[in-house]
N, C-alpha and C. Protein backbone atom coordinates (compact mmCIF):
# COMPACT_ATOMS: atom_id res chain seq x y z
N UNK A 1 27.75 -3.63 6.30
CA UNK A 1 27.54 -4.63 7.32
C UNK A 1 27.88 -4.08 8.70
N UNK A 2 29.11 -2.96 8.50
CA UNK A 2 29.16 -2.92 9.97
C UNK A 2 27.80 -1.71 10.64
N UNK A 3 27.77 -1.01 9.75
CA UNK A 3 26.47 -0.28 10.26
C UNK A 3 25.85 -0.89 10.79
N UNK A 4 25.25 -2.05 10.17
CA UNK A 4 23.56 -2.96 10.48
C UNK A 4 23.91 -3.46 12.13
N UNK A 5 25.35 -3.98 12.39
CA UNK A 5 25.84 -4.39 13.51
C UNK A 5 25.97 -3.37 14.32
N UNK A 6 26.42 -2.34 14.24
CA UNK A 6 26.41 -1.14 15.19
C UNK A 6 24.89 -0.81 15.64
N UNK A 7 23.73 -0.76 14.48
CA UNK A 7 22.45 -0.52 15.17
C UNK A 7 21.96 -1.31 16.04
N UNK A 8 22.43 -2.55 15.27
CA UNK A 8 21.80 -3.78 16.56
C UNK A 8 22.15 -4.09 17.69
N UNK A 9 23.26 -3.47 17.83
CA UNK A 9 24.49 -3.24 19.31
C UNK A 9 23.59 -2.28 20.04
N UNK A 10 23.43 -0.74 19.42
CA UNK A 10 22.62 0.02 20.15
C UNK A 10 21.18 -0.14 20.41
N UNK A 11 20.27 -0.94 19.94
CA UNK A 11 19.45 -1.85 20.11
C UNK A 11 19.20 -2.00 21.40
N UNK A 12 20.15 -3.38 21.31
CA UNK A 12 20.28 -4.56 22.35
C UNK A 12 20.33 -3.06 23.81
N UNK A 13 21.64 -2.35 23.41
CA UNK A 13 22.09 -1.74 24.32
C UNK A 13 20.86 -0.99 25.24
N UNK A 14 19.77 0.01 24.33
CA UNK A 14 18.95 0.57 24.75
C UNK A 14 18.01 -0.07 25.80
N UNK A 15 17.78 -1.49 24.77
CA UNK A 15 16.87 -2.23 25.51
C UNK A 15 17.75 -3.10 26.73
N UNK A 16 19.02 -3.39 27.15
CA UNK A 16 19.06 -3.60 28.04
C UNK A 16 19.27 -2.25 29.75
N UNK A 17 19.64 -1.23 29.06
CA UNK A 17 19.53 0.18 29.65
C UNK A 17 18.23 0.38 30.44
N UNK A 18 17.35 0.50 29.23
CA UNK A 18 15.84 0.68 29.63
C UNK A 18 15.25 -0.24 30.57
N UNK A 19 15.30 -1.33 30.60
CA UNK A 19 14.75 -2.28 31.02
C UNK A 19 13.59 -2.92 30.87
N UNK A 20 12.82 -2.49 29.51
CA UNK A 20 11.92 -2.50 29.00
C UNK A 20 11.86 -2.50 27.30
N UNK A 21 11.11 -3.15 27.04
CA UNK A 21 10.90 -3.08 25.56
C UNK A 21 10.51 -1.97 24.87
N UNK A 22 11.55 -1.79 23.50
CA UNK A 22 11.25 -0.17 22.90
C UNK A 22 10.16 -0.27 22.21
N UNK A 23 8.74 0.36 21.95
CA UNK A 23 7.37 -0.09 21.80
C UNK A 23 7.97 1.40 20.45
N UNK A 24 7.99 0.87 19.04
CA UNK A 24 7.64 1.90 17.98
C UNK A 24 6.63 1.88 17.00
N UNK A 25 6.12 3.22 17.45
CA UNK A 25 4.56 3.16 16.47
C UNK A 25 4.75 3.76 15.39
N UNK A 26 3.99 3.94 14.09
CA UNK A 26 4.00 4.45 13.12
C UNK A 26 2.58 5.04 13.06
N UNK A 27 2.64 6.30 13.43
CA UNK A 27 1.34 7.50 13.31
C UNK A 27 1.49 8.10 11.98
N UNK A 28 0.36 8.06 11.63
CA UNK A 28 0.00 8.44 10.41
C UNK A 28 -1.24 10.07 10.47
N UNK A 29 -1.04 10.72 9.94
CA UNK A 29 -2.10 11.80 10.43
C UNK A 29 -3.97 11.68 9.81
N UNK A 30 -4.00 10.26 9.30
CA UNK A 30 -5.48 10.14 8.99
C UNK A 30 -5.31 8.26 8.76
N UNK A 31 -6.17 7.95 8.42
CA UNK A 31 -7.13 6.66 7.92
C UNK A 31 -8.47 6.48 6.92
N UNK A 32 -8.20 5.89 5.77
CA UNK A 32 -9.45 5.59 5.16
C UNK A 32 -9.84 4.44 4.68
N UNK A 33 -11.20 4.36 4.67
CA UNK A 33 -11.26 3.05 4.25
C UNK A 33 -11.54 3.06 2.43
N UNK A 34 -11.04 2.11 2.03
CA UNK A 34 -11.52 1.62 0.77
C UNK A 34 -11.42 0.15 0.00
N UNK A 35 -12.22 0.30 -0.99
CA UNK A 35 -12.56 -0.85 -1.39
C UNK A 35 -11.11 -1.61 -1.96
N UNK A 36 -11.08 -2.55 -1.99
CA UNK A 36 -10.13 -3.96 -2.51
C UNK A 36 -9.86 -3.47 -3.79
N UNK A 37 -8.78 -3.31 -4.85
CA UNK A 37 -9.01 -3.60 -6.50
C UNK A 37 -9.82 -4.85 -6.66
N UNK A 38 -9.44 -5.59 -5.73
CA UNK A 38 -9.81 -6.97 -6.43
C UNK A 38 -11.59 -7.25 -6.21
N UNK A 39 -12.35 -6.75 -5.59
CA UNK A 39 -13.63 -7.18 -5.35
C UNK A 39 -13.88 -7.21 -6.55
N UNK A 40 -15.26 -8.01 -5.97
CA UNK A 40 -16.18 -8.26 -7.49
C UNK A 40 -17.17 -7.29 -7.27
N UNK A 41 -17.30 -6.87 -8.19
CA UNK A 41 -18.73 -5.75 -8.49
C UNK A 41 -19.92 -6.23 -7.75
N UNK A 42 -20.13 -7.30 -7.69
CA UNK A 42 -21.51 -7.74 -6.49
C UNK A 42 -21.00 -7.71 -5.09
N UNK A 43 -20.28 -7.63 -4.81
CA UNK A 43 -19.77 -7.13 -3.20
C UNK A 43 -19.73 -5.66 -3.21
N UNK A 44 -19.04 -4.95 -4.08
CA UNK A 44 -19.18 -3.97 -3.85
C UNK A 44 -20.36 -3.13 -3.81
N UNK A 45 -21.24 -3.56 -4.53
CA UNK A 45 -22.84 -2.98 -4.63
C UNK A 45 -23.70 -3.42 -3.56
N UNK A 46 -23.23 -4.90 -3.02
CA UNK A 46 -23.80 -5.47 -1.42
C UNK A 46 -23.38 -4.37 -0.36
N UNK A 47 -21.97 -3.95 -0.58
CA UNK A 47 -21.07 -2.93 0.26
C UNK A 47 -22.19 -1.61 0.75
N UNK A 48 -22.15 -1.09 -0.80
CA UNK A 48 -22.91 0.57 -1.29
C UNK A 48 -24.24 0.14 -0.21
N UNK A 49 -25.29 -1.06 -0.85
CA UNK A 49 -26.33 -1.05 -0.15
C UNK A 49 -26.43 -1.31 1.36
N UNK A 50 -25.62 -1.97 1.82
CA UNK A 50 -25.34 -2.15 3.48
C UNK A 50 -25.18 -0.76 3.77
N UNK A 51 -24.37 -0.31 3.70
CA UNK A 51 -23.95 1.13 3.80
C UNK A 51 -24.76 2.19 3.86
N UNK A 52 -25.37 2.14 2.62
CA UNK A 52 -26.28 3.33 2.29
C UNK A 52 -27.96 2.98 3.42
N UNK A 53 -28.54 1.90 3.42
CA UNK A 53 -29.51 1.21 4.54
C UNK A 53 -29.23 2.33 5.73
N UNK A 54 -27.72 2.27 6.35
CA UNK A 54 -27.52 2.67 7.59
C UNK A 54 -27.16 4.19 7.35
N UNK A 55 -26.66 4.81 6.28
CA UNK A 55 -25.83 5.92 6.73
C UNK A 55 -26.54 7.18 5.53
N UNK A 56 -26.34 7.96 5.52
CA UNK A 56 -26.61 9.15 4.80
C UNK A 56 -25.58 9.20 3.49
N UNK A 57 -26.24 9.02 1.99
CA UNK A 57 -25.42 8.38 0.93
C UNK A 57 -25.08 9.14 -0.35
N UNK A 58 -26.24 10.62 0.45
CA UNK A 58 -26.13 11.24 -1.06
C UNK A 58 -25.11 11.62 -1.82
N UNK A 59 -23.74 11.75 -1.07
CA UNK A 59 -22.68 12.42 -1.61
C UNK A 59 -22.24 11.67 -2.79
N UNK A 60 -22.82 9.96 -2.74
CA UNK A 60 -22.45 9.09 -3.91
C UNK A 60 -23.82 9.05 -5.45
N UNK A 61 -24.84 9.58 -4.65
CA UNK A 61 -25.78 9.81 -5.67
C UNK A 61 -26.04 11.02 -6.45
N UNK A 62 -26.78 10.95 -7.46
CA UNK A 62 -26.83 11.72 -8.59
C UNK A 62 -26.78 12.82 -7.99
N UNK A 63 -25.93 13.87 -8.64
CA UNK A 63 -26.16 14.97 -8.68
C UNK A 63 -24.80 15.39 -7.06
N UNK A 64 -24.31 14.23 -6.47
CA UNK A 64 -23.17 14.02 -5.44
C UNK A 64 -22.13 14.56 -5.85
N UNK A 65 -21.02 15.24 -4.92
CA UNK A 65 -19.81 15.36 -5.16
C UNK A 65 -18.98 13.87 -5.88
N UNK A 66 -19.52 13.05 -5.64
CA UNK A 66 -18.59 12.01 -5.72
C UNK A 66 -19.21 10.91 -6.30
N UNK A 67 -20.16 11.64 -6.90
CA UNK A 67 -21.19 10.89 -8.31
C UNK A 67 -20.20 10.04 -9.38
N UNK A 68 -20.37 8.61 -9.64
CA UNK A 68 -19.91 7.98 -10.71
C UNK A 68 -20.53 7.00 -10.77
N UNK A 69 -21.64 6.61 -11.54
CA UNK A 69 -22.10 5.57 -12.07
C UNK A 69 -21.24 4.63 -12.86
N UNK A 70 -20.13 5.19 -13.49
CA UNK A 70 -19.69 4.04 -14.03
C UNK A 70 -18.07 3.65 -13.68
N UNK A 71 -17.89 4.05 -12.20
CA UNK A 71 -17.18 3.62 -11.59
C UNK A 71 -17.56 2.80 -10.23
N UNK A 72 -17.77 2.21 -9.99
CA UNK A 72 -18.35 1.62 -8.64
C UNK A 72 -17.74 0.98 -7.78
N UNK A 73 -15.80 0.94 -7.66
CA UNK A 73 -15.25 0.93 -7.17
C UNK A 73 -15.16 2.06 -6.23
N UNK A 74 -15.78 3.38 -6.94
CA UNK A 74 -15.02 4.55 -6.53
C UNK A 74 -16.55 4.79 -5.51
N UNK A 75 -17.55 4.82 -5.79
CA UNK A 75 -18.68 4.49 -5.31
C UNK A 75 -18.55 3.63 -4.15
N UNK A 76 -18.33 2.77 -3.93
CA UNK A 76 -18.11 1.58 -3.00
C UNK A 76 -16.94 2.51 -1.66
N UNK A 77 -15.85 2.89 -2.52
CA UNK A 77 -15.28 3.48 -1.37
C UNK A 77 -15.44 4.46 -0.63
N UNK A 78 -16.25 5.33 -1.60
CA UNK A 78 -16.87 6.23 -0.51
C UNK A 78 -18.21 5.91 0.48
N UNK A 79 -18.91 5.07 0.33
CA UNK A 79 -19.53 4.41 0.77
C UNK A 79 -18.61 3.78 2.11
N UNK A 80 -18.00 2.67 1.91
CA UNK A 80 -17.11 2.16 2.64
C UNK A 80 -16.82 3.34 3.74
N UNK A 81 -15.94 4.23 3.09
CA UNK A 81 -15.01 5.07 4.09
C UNK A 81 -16.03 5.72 5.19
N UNK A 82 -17.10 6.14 4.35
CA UNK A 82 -18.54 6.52 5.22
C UNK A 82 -18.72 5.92 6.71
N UNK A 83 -18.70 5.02 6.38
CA UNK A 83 -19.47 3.47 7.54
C UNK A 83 -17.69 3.89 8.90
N UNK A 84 -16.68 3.58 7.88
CA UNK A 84 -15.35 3.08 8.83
C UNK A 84 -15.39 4.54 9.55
N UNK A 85 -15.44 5.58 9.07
CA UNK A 85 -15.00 7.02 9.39
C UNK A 85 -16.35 7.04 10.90
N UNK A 86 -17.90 6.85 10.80
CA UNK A 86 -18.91 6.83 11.49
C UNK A 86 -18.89 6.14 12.72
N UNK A 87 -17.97 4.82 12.41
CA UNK A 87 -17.92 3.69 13.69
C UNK A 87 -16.23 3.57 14.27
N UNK A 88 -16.12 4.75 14.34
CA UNK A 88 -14.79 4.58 15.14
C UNK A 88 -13.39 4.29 14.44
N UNK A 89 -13.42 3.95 13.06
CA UNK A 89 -12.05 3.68 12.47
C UNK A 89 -11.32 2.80 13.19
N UNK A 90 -12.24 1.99 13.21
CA UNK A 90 -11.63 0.25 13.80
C UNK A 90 -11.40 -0.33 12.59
N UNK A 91 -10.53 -0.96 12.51
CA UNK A 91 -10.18 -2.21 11.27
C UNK A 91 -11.17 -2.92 11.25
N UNK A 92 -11.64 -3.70 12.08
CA UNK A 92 -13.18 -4.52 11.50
C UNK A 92 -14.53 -3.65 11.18
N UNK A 93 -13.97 -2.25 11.25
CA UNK A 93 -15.25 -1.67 10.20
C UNK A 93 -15.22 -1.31 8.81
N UNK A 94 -14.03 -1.91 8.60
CA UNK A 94 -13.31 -1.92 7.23
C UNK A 94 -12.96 -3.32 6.68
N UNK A 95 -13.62 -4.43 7.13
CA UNK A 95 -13.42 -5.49 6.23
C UNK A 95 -14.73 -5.61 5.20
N UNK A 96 -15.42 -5.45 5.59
CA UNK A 96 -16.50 -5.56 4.65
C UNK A 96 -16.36 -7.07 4.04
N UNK A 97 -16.02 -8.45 4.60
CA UNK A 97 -16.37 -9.34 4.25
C UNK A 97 -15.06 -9.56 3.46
N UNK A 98 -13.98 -9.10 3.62
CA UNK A 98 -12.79 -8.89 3.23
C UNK A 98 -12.59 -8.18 1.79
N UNK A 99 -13.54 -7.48 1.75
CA UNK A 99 -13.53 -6.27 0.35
C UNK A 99 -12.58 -5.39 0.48
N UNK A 100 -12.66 -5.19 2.34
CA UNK A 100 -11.99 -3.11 2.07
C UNK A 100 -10.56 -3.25 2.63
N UNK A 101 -10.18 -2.07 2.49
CA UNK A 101 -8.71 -2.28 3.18
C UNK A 101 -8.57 -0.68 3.55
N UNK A 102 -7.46 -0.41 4.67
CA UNK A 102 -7.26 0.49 5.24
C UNK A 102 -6.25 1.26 4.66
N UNK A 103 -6.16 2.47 4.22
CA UNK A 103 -5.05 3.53 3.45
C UNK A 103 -4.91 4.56 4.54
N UNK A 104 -3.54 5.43 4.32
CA UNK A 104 -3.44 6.00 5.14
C UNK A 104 -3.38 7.31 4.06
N UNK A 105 -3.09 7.25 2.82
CA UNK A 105 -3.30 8.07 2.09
C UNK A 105 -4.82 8.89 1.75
N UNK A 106 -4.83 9.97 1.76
CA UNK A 106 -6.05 10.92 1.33
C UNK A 106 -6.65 10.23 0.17
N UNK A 107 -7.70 9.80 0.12
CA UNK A 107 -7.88 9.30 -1.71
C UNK A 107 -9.00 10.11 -2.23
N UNK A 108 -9.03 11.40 -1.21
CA UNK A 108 -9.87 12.23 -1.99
C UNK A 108 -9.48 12.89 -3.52
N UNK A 109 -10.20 13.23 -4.25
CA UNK A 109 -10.16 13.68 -5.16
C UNK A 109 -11.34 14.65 -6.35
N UNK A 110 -10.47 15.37 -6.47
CA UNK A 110 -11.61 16.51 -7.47
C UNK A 110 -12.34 17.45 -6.18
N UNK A 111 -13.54 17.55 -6.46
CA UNK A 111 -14.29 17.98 -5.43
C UNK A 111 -15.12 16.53 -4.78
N UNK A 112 -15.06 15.38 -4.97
CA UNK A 112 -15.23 14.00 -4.42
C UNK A 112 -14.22 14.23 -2.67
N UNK A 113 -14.46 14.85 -1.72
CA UNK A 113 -13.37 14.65 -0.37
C UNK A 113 -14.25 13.46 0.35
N UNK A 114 -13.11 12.55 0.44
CA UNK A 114 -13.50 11.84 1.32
C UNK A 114 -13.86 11.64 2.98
N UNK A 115 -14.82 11.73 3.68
CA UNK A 115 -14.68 12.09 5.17
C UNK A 115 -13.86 11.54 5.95
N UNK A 116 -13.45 11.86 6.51
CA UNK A 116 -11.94 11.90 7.97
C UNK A 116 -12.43 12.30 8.89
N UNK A 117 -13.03 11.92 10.33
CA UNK A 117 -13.12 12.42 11.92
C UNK A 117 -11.86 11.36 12.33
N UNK A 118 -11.17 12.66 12.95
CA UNK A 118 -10.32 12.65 14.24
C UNK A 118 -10.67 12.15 15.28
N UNK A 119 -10.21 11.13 15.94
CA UNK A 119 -10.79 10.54 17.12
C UNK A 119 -10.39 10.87 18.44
């Protein structure tokens, strides 16, 4: 207890020192997008086809690094991450109708890498 009180002392203290509010960010060295566990398989295939319409898809089709027909979660997210990674890695290019969600973890895998641009 007295710890928790000593930080909040130096806290207060900083921030009345400073004269300004201490602004702390949490940087992460990437962003991806991916799909929900919870979607339903018809969003996610609405997802793939929105996606694929606009963007270059082969990496998810036959013969793709990141080929799985009978995963389509995994399909969907690379799809997904496609679109979010293309338009700036804004959070609303990652709702997908509230399907996707934002990781900060790599979820590449195998020879499947998922794309990452640095902004």
């Amino acid at each position: 207890m007295a710890k928790a009180q000593i930080c909040i002392c130096f806290i207060i203290f900083f921030y009345l020192w400073s004269g300004n509010f201490v602004e702390v960010k949490a940087y992460s060295r990437g962003a991806w997008c991916v799909a929900k566990p919870s979607a339903t398989n018809d969003r996610l295939q609405q997802n793939i086809d929105f996606v694929c319409s606009k963007m270059d898809c082969n990496i998810i089709k036959k013969g793709g690094a990141c080929y799985s027909p009978e995963n389509l979660i995994n399909a969907a997210s690379v799809a997904m991450n496609i679109y979010y990674q293309t338009q700036g890695r804004r959070s609303w290019n990652c709702n997908f109708e509230g399907s996707g969600l934002v990781g900060v973890t790599d979820p590449s895998y195998g020879n499947c890498i998922y794309e990452f641009r640095r902004q």
